[in-house]
Protein backbone atom coordinates (compact mmCIF):
# COMPACT_ATOMS: atom_id res chain seq x y z
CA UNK A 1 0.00 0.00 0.00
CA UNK A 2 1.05 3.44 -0.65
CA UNK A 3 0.15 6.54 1.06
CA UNK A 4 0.10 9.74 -0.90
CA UNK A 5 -0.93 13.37 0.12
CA UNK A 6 -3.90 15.01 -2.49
CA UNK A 7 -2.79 18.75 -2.73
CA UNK A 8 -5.82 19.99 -3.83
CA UNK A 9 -7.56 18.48 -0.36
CA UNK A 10 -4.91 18.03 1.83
CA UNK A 11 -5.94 14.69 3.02
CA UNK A 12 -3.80 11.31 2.07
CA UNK A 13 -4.90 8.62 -0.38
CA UNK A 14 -4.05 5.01 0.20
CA UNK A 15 -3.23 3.01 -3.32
CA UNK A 16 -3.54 -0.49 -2.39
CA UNK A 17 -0.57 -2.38 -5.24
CA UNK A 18 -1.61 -5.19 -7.20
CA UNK A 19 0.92 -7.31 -5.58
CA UNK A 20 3.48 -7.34 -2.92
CA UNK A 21 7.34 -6.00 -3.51
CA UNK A 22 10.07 -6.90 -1.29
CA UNK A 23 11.36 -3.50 0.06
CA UNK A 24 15.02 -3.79 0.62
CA UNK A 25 16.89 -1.04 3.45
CA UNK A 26 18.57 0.30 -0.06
CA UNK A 27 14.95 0.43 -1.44
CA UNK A 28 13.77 2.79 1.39
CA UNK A 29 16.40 4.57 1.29
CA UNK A 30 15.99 5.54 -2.31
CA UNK A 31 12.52 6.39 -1.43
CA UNK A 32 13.25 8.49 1.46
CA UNK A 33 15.48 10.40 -1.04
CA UNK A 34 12.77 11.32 -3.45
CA UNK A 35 11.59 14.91 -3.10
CA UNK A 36 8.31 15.49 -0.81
CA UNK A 37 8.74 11.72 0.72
CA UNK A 38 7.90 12.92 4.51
CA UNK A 39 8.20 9.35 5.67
CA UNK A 40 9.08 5.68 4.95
CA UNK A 41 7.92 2.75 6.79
CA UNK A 42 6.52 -0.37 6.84
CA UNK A 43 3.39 -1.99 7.88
């Protein structure tokens, strides 16, 4: 699932994947690095 903010409401949307990804440390890294990522975790 991913967890994104809707500037024109301010509230977040959820986008549930089609399938699951193995998330590496590396891989949150990298996504902790991309511009307007507040926060990384995993549930």
């Amino acid at each position: 699932m991913i967890c994104v903010p809707d500037t024109a409401t301010g509230q977040e949307i959820d986008l549930e994947l089609p399938a699951e990804y193995p998330i590496s440390p590396q891989i949150k890294g990298a996504l902790k690095a991309v511009g307007g990522v507040v926060m990384v975790e995993e549930i």
